[in-house]
Protein backbone atom coordinates (compact mmCIF):
# COMPACT_ATOMS: atom_id res chain seq x y z
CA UNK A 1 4.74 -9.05 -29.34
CA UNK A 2 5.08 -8.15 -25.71
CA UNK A 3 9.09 -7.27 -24.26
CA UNK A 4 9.05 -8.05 -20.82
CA UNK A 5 11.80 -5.65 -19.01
CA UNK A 6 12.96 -5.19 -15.61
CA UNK A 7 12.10 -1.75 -14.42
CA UNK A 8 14.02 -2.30 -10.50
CA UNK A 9 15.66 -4.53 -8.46
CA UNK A 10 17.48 -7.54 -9.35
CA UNK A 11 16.18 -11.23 -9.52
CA UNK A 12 16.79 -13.44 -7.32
CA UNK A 13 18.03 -10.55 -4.55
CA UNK A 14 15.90 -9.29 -1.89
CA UNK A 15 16.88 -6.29 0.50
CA UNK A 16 14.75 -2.58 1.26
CA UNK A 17 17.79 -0.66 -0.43
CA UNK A 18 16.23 2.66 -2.45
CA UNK A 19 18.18 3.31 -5.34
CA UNK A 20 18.38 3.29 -9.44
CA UNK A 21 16.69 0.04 -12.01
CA UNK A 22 19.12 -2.88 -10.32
CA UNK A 23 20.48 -1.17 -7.65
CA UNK A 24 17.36 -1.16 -5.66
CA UNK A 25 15.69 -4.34 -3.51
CA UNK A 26 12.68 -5.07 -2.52
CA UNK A 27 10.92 -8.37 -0.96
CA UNK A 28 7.81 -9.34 -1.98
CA UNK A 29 6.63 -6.77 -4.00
CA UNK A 30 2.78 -7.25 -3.60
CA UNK A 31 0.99 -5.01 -5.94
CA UNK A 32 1.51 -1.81 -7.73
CA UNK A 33 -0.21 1.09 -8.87
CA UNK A 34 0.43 4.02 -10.94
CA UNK A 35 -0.42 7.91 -10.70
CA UNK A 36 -1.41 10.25 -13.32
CA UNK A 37 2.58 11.58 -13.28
CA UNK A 38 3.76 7.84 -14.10
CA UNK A 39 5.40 7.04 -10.73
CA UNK A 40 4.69 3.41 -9.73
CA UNK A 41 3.69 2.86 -6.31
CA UNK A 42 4.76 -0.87 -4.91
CA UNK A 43 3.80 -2.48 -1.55
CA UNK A 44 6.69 -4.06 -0.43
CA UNK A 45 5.25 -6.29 1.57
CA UNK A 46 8.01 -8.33 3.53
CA UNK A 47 9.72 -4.82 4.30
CA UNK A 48 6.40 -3.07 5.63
CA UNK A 49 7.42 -0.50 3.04
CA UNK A 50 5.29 1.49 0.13
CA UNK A 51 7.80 2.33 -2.16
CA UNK A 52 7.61 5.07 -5.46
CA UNK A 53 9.65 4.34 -8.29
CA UNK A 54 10.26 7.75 -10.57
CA UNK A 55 11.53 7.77 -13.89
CA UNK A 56 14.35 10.28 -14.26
CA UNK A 57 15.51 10.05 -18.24
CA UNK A 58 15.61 6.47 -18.62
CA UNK A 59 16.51 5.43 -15.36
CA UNK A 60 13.99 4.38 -12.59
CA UNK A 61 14.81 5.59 -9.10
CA UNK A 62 13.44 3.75 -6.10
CA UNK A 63 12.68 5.63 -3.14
CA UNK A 64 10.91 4.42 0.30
CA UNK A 65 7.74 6.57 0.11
CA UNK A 66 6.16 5.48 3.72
CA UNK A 67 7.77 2.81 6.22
CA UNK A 68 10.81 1.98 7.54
CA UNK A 69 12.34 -1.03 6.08
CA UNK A 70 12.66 -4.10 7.91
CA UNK A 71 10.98 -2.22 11.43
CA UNK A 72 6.32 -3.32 11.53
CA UNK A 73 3.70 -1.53 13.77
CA UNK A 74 0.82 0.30 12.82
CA UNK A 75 1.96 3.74 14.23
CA UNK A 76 0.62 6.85 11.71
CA UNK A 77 3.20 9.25 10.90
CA UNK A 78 5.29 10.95 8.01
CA UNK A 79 7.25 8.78 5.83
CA UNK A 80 9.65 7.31 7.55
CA UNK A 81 7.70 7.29 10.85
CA UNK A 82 4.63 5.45 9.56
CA UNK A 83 4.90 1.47 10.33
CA UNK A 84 2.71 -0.84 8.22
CA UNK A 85 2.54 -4.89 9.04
CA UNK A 86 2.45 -6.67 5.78
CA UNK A 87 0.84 -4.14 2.96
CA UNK A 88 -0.15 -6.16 0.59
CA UNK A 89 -1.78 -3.83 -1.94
CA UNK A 90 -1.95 -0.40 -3.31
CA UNK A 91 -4.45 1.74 -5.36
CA UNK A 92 -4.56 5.60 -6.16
CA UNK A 93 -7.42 8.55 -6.00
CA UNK A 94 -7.40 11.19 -8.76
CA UNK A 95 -5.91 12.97 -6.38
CA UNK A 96 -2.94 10.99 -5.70
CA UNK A 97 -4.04 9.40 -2.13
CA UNK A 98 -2.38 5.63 -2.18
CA UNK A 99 -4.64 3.66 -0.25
CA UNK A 100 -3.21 0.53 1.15
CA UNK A 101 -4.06 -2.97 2.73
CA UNK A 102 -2.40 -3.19 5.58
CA UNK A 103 -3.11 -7.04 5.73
CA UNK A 104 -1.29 -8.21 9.01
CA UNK A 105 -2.85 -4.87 10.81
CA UNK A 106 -6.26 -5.82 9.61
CA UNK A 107 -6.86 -1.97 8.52
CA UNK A 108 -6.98 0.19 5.01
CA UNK A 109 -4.62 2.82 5.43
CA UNK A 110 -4.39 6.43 3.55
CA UNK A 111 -1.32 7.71 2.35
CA UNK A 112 -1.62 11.39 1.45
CA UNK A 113 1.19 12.77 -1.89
CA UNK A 114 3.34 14.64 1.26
CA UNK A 115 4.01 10.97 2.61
CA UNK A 116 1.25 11.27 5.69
CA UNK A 117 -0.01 7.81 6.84
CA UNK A 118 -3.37 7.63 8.74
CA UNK A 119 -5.93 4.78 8.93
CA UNK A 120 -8.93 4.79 7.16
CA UNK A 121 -11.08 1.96 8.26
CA UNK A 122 -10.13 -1.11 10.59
CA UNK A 123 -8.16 -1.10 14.32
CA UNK A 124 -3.92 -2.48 14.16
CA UNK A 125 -4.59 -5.83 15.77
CA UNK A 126 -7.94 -6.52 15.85
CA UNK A 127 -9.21 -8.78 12.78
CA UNK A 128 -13.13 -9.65 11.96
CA UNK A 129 -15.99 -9.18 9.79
CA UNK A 130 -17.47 -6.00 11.47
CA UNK A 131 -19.35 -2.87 9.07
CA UNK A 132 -18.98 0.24 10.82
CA UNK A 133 -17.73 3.51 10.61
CA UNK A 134 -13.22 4.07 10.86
CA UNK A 135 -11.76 2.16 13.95
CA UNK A 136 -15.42 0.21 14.26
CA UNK A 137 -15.22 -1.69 11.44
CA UNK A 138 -13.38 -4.79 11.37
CA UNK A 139 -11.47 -7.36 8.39
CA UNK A 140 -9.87 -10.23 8.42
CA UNK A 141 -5.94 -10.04 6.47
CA UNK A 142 -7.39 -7.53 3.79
CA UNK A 143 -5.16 -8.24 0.81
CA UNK A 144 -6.04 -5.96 -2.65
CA UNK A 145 -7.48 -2.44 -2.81
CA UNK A 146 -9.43 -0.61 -5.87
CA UNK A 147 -10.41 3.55 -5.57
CA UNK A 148 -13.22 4.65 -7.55
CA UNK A 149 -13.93 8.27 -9.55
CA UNK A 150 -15.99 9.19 -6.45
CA UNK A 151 -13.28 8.14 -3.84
CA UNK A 152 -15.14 4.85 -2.94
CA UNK A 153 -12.19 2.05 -1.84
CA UNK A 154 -12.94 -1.64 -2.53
CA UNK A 155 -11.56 -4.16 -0.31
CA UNK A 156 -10.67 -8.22 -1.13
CA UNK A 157 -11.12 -8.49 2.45
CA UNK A 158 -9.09 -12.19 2.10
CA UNK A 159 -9.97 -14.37 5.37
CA UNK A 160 -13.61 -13.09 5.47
CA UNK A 161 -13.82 -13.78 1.55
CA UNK A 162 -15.94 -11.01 1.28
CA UNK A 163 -15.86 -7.49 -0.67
CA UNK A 164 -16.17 -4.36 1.56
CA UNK A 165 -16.77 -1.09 -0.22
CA UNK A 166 -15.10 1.97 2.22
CA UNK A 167 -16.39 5.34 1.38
CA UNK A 168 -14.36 8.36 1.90
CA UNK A 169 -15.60 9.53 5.05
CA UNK A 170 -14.47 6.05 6.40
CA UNK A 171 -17.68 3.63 6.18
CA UNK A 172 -17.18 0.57 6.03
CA UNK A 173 -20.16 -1.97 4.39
CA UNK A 174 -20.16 -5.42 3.25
């Protein structure tokens, strides 16, 4: 038998609030993904937040990892100075790189373990079906993100329902 238990934030109550198991919020957590440590990594997608949960003891402590709650854009930055429109999902390297779909910016972000946001693949703004290498490349509301052992990211690119494989160096192919 399965036990189903609440790990953060509170049913029924949405918010950006950081804090411990119910104290925190979130709205519309979108996907998760976990590290080799056991933090969880959440795309808060209605905040424009990706969020790391850390278990201390038997607590779980929700801090904003990249984004500032509440405040979208697509500007790259340090934790709280990176902006993200609608991330929708989240997926982890072996070496702790969160990769993101940043579905309303039509771009895969990077997130490096010190918090650093740059983009990957895709331009803020500009939506498509377009292969090509970093800024060339185009998708359309990319929604889910896989990394593989050699650092390959796979894409659900959602309005072009198509699967785009982004190698590390930022190429983009259908």
């Amino acid at each position: 038998n399965w036990i189903v238990t609440t790990l953060a934030g509170l049913a029924g109550n949405f918010g950006s609030a950081d804090g411990t198991n119910s104290d925190a919020r979130f709205n519309i957590p979108g996907s998760v993904a976990v590290d080799s440590a056991d933090n969880v990594y959440v795309a808060d997608v209605l905040n424009n937040l990706i969020r790391k949960m850390t278990l201390i003891g038997t607590n779980w402590v929700v801090t904003t990892f990249a984004g500032l709650g509440g405040i979208y854009g697509s500007t790259e930055g340090t934790g709280l100075d990176a902006r993200f429109l609608n991330p929708s999902g989240v997926a982890l390297d072996a070496y702790g790189i969160v990769y993101v779909a940043d579905q309303l910016n039509h771009t895969i972000r990077k997130v490096t373990p010190e918090g650093d946001v740059t983009t990957l693949a895709g331009l803020a703004g500009y939506g498509g079906s377009a292969d090509g290498t970093g800024s060339e490349a185009r998708f359309g509301n990319p929604s889910g993100v896989a990394v593989d052992s050699e650092g390959n990211v796979y894409v659900a690119d959602t309005a072009n329902c198509t699967i785009r494989r982004v190698t590390p160096a930022g190429v983009v192919t259908t």
